[in-house]
Protein backbone atom coordinates (compact mmCIF):
# COMPACT_ATOMS: atom_id res chain seq x y z
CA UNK A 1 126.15 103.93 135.25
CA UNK A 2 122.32 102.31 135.76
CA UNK A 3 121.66 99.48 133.54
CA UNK A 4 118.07 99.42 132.41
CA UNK A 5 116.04 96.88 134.44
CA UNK A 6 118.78 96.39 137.12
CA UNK A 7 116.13 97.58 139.62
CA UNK A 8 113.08 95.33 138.22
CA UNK A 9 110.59 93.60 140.74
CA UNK A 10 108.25 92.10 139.12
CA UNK A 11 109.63 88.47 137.51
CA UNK A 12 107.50 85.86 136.64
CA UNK A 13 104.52 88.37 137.37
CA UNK A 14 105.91 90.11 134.13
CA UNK A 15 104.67 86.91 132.54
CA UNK A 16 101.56 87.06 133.18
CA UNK A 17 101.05 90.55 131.85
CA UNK A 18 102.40 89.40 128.82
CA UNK A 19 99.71 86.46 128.91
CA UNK A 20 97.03 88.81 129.27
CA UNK A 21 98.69 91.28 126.19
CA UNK A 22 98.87 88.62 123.99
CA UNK A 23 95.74 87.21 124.90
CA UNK A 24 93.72 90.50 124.75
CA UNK A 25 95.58 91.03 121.11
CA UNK A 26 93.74 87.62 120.00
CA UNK A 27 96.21 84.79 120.70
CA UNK A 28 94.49 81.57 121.13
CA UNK A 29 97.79 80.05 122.67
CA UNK A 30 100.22 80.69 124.96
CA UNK A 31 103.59 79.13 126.72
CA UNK A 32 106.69 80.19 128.48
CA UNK A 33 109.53 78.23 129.94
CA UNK A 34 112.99 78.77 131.53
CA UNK A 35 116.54 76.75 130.63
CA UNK A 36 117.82 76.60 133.45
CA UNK A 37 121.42 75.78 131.88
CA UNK A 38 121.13 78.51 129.32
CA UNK A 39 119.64 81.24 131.14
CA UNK A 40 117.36 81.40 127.88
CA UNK A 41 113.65 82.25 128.53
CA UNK A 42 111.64 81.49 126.03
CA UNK A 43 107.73 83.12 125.21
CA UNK A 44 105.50 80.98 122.55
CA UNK A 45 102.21 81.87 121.05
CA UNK A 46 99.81 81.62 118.12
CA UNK A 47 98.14 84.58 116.49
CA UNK A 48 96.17 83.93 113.00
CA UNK A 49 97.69 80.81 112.43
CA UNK A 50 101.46 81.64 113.43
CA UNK A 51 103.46 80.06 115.34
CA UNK A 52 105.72 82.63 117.30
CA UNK A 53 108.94 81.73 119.83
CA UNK A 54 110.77 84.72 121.65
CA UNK A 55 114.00 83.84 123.49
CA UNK A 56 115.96 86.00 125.76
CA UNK A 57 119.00 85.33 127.49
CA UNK A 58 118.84 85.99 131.22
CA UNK A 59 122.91 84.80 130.89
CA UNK A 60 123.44 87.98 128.64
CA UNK A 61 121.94 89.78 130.74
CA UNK A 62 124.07 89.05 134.03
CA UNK A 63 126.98 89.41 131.59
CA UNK A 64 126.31 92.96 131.30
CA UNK A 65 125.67 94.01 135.04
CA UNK A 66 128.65 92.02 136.20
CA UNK A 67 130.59 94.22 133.54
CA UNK A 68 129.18 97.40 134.76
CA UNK A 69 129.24 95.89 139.03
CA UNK A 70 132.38 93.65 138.67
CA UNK A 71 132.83 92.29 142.00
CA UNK A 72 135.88 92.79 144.14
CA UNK A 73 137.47 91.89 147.95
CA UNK A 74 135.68 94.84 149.39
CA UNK A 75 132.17 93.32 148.37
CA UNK A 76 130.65 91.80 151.34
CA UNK A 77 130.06 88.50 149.44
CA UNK A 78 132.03 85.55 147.68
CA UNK A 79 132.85 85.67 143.87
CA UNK A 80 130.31 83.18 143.42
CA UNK A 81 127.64 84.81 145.81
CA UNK A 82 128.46 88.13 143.35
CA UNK A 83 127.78 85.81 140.07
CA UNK A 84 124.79 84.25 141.32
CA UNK A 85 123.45 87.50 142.42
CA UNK A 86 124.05 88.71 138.48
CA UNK A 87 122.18 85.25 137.59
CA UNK A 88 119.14 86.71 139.43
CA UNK A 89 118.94 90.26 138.46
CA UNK A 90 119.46 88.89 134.90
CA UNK A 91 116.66 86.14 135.59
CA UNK A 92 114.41 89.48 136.49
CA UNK A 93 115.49 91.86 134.25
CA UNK A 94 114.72 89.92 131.62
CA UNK A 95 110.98 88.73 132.07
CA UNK A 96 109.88 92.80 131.98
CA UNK A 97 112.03 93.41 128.98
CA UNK A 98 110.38 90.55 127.43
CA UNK A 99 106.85 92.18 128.77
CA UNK A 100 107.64 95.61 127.54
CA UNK A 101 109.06 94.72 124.50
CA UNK A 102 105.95 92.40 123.67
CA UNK A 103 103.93 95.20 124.85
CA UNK A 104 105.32 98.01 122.37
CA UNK A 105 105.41 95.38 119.55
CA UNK A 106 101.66 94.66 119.68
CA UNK A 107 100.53 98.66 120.59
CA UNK A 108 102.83 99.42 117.13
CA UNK A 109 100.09 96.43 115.32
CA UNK A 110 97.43 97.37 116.55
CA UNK A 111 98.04 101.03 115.90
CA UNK A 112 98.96 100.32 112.31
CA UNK A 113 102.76 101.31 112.90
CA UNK A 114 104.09 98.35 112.27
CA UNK A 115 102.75 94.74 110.82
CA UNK A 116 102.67 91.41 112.59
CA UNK A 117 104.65 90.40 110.03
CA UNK A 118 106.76 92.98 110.42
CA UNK A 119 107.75 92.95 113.65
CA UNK A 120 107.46 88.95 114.37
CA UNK A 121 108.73 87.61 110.81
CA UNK A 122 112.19 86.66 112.25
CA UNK A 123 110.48 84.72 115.20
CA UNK A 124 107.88 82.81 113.25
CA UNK A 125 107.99 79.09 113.36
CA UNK A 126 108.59 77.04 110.14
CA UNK A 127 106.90 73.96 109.60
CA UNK A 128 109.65 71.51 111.36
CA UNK A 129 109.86 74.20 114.37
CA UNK A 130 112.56 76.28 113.60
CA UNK A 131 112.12 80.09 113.73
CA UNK A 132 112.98 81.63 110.61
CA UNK A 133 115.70 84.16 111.82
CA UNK A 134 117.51 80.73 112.64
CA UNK A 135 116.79 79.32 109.32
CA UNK A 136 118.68 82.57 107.64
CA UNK A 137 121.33 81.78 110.21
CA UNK A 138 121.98 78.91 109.04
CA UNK A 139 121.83 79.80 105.59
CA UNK A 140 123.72 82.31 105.75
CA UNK A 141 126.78 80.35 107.48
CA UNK A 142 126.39 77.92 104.26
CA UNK A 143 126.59 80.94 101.41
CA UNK A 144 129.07 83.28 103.51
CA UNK A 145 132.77 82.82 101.40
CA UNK A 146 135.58 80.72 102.67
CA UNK A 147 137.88 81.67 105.13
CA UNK A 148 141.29 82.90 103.62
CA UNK A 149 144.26 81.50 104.87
């Protein structure tokens, strides 16, 4: 089975398509960086006022097409040639997901679809620069009920 994006090409160029969305949709501010520990990639921007942070993980990513192309003896590289192989794809992969994704999200706005709120409420910065969706995380793990024994 194909994963979607296994075959992607265009990397950090994805980023700069997204720049250009987000700037033609009327953000006055823009930033992307890479963990490299995590794998994370992480898009930032301002539109009206708002403070937005995207994260992806390039990790999950490689998770999933090492699942679906485990390696094995018969592969004409090392285990860890195989893994950092997934690392890359993943790496890839996951700058045009974040470029299509972005994409659809602000065609849906500015189509009246969807509203920015809408679609970037959970990734909104809070005043001490934590997105809200980790806020509720948070939250939530304080409410949720004791573990029973």
């Amino acid at each position: 089975m194909s994963i979607p994006y296994e075959n992607a090409t265009s990397g950090k160029n994805a980023m700069n398509d997204i720049q250009k969305t987000l700037k033609t949709f009327g953000c006055n501010k823009f930033g992307s960086w890479e963990d490299f520990d995590t794998g994370t990639m992480t898009v930032q921007f301002e539109w009206d006022g708002r403070m937005v942070e995207l994260k992806a993980s390039a990790s999950g990513y490689a998770a999933v097409w090492l699942k679906e192309n485990p390696w094995t003896y018969r592969r004409q590289s090392t285990k860890q040639e195989w893994e950092q192989k997934a690392r890359d794809k993943g790496a890839v992969a996951v700058y045009s997901i974040l470029r299509d994704w972005i994409k659809a999200q602000v065609t849906a706005i500015e189509t009246g679809l969807l509203t920015f709120e809408g679609v970037f409420m959970p990734h909104m910065l809070l005043p001490d620069g934590t997105r809200l969706v980790d806020r509720v995380d948070e939250v939530h793990k304080l409410l949720a009920p004791p573990a029973e024994h």
